[in-house]
C-alpha atoms as a PDB file:
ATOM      1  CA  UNK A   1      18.438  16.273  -7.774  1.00  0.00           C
ATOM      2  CA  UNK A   2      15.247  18.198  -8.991  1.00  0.00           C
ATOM      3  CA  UNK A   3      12.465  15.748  -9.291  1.00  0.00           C
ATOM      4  CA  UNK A   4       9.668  17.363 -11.224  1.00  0.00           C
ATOM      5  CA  UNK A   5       5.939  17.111 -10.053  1.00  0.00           C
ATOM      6  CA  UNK A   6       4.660  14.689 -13.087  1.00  0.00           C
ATOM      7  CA  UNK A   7       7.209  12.463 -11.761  1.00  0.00           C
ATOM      8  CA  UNK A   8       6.263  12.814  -7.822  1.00  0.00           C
ATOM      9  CA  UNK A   9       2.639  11.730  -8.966  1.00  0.00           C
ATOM     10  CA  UNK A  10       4.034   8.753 -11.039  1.00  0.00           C
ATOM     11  CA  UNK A  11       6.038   7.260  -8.315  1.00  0.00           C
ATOM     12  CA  UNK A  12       3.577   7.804  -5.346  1.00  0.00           C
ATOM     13  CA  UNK A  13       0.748   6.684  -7.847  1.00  0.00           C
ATOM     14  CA  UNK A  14       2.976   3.856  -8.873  1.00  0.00           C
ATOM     15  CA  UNK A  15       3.635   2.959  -4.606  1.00  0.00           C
ATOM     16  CA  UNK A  16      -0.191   3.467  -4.171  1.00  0.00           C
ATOM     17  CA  UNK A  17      -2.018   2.039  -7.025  1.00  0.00           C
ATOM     18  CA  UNK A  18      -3.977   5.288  -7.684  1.00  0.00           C
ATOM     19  CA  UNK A  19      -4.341   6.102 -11.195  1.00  0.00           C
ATOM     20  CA  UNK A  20      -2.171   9.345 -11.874  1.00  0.00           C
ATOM     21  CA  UNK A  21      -4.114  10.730 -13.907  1.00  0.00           C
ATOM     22  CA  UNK A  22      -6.650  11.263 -11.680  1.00  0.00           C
ATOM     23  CA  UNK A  23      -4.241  12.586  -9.494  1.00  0.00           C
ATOM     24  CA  UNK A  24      -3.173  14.660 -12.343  1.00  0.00           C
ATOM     25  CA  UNK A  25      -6.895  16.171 -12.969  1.00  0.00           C
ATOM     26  CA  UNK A  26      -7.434  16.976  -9.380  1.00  0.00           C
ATOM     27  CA  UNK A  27      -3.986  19.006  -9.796  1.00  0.00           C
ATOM     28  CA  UNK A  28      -5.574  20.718 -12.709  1.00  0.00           C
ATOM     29  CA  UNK A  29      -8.921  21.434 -11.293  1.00  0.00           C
ATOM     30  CA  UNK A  30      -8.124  21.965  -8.023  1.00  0.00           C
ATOM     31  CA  UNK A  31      -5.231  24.400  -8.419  1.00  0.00           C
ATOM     32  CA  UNK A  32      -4.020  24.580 -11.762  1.00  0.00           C
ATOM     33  CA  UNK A  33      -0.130  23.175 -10.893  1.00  0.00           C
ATOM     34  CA  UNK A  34       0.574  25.931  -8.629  1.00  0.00           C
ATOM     35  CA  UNK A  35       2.305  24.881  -5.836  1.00  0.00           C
ATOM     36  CA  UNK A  36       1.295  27.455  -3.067  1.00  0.00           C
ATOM     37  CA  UNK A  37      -1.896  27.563  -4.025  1.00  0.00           C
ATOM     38  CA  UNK A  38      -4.304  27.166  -0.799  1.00  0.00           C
ATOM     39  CA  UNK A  39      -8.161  28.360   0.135  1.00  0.00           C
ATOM     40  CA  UNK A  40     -10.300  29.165   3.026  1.00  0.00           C
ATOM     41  CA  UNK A  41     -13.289  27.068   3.522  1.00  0.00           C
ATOM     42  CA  UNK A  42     -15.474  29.517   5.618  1.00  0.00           C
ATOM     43  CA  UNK A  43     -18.095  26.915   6.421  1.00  0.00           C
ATOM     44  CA  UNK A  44     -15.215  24.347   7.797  1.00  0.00           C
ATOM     45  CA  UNK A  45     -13.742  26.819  10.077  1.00  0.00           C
ATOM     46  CA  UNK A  46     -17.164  27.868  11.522  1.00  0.00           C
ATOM     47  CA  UNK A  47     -17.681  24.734  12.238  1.00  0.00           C
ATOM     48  CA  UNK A  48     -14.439  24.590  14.095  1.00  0.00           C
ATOM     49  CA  UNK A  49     -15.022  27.433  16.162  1.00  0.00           C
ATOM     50  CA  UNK A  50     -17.958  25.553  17.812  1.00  0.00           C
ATOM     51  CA  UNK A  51     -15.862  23.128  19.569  1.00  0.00           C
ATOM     52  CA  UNK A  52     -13.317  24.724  22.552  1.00  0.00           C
ATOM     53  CA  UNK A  53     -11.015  21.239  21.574  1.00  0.00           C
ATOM     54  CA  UNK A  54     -10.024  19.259  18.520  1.00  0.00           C
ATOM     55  CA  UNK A  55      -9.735  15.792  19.013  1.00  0.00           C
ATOM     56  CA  UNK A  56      -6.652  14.517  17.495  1.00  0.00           C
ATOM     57  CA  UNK A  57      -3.153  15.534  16.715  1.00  0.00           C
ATOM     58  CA  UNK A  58      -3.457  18.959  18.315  1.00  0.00           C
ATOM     59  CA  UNK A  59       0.055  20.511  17.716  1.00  0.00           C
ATOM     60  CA  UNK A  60       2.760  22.138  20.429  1.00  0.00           C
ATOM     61  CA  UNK A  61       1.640  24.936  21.702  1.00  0.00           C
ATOM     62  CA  UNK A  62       4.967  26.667  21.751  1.00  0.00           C
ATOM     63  CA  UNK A  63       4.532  26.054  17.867  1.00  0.00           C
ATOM     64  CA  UNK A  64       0.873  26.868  16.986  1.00  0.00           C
ATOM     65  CA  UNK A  65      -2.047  28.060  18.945  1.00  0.00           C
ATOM     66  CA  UNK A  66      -5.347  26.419  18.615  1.00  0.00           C
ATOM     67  CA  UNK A  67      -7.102  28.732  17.057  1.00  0.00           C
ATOM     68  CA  UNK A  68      -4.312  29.015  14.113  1.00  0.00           C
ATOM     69  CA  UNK A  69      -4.736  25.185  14.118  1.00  0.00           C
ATOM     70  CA  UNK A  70      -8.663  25.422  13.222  1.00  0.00           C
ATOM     71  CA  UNK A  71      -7.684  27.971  11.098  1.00  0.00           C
ATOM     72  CA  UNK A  72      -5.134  26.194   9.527  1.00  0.00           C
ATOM     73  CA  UNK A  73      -7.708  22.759   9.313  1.00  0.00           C
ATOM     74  CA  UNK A  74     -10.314  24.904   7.496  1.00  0.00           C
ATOM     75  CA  UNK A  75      -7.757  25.567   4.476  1.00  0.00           C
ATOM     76  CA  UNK A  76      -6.994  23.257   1.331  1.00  0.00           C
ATOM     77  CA  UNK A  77      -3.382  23.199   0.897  1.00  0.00           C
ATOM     78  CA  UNK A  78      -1.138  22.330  -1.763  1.00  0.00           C
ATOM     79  CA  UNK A  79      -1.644  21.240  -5.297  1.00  0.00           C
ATOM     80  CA  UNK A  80      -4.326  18.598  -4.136  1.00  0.00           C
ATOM     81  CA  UNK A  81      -5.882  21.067  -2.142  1.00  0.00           C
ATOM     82  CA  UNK A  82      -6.020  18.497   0.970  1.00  0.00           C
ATOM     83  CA  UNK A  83      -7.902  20.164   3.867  1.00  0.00           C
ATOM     84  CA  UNK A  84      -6.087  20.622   6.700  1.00  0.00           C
ATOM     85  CA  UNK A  85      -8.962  18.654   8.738  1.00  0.00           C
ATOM     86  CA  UNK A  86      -9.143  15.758   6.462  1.00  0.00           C
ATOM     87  CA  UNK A  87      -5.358  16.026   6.712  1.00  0.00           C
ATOM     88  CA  UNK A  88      -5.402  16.194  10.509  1.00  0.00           C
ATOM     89  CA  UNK A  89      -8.446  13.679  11.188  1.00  0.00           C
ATOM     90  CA  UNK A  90      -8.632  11.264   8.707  1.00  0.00           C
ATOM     91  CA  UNK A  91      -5.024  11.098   7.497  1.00  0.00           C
ATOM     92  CA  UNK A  92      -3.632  11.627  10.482  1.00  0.00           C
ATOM     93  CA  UNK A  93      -0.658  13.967   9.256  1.00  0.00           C
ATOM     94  CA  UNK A  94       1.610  14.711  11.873  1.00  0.00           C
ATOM     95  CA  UNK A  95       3.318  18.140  10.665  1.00  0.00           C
ATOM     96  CA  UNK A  96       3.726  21.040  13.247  1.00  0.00           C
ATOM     97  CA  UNK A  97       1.831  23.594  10.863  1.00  0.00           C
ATOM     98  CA  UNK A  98      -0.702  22.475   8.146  1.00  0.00           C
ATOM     99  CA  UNK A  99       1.055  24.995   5.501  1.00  0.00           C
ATOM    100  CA  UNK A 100       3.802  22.162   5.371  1.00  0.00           C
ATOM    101  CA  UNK A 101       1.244  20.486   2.918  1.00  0.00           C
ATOM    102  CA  UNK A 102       2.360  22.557   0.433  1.00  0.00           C
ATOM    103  CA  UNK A 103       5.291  20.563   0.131  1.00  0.00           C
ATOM    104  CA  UNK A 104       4.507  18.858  -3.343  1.00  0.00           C
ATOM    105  CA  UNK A 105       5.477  15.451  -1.982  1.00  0.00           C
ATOM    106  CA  UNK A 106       3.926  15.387   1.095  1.00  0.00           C
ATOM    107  CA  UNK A 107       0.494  16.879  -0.863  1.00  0.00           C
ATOM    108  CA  UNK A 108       0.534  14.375  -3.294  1.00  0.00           C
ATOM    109  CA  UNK A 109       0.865  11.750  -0.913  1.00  0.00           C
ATOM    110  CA  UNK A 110      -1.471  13.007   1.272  1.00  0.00           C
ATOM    111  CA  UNK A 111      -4.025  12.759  -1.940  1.00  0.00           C
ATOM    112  CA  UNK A 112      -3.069   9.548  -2.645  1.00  0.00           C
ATOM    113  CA  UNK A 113      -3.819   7.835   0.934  1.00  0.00           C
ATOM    114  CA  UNK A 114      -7.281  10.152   0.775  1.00  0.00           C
ATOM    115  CA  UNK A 115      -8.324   8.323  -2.744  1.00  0.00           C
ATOM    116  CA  UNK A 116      -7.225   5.069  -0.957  1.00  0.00           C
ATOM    117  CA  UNK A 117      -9.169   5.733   1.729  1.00  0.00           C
ATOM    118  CA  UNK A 118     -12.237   6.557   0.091  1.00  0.00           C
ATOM    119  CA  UNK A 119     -11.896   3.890  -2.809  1.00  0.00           C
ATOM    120  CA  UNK A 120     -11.577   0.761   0.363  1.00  0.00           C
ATOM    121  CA  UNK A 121     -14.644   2.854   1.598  1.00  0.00           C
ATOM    122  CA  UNK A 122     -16.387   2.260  -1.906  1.00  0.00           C
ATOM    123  CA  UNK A 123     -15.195  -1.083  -2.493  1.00  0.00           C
ATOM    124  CA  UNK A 124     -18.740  -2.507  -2.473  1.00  0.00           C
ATOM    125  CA  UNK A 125     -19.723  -0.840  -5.741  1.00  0.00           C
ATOM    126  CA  UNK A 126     -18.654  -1.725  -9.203  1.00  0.00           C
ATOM    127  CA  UNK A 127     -16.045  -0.470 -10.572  1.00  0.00           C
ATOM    128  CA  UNK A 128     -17.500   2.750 -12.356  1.00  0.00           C
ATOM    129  CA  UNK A 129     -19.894   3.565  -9.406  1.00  0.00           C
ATOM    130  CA  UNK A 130     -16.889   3.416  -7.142  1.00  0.00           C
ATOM    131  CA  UNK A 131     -15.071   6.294  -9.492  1.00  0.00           C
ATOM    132  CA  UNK A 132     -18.033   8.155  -9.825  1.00  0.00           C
ATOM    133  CA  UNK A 133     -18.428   8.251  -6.165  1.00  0.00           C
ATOM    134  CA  UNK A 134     -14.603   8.549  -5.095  1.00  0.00           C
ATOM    135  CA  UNK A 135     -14.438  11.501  -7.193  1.00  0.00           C
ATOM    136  CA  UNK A 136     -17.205  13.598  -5.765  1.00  0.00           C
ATOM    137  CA  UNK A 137     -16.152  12.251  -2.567  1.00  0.00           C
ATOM    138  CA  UNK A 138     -12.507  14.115  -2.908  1.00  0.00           C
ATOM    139  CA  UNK A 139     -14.617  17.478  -2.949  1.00  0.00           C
ATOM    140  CA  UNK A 140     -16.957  17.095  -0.289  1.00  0.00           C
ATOM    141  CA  UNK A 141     -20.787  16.395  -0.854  1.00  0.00           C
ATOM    142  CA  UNK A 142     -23.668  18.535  -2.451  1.00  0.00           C
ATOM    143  CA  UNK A 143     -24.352  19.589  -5.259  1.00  0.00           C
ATOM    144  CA  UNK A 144     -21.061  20.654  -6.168  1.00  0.00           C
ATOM    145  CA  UNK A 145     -19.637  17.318  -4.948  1.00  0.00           C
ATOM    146  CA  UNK A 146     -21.674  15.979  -8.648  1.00  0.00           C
ATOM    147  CA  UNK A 147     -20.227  18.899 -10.954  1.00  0.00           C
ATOM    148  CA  UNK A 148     -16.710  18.086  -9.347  1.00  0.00           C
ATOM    149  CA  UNK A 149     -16.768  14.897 -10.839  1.00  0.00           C
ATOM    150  CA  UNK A 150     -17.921  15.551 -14.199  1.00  0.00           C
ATOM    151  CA  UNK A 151     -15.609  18.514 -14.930  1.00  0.00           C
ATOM    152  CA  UNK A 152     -12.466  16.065 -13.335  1.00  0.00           C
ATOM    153  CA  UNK A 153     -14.398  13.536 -15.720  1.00  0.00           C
ATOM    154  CA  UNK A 154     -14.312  16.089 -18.279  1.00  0.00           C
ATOM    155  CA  UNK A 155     -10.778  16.750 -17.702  1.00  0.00           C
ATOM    156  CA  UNK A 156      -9.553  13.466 -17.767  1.00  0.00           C
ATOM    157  CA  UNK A 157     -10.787  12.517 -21.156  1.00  0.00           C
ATOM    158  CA  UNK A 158      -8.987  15.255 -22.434  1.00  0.00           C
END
């Protein structure tokens, strides 16, 4: 049985409580529904490369070396474009390589338990703060963090 994505977000957002049309604007804006879509965070990886271990799931050797593993944790993946170091350290995925985030279930999962995360993180606020700040949250912080939001913003009210 084919399952299509719009219904992969509807279920998980259904089993999470995450709005799925949120989860359907970060599809949009972060890689337009393609599936294999993925990108190199320079900045992330250099970061990596400072530190001779990663704390954490660190996969089989036999399987992945650790320097394709910082690699691999400096790359959003997928449709959600989850980074493969939020996926590794805060969501504690468990997959041999990082790439397997591409799978559109597992990605739009993995999205889901991040916008839990960060909206029990923001639970203090009211309700609009928390969105405001969940959604520039998803992308990082910065400047771009602000412009994030307002385009998903943007994109949701249309």
């Amino acid at each position: 049985m084919n399952v299509s994505i719009p219904e992969i977000v509807q279920a998980t957002c259904q089993d999470t409580g995450i709005n799925p049309i949120l989860v359907g604007a970060i599809i949009y804006k972060e890689s337009k529904g393609y599936v294999h879509s993925s990108r190199y965070e320079k900045h992330i990886h250099e970061r990596l490369l400072q530190f001779p271990s990663l704390g954490g799931f660190v996969p089989d050797p036999n399987v992945c070396s650790l320097g394709t593993e910082k690699t691999n944790r400096a790359i959003s993946w997928g449709l959600t474009h989850i980074l493969g170091e939020t996926a590794r350290t805060i969501l504690h995925v468990k997959v041999n390589n990082l790439s397997e985030l591409q799978d559109v279930e597992l990605n739009i999962q993995a999205c889901c338990k991040y916008l839990q995360i960060l909206y029990e993180a923001e639970s203090g606020l009211d309700k609009y703060a928390q969105e405001v700040v969940v959604k520039r949250r998803y992308n990082g912080s910065g400047p771009n963090a602000k412009i994030y939001q307002m385009e998903l913003d943007e994109d949701i009210k249309n």
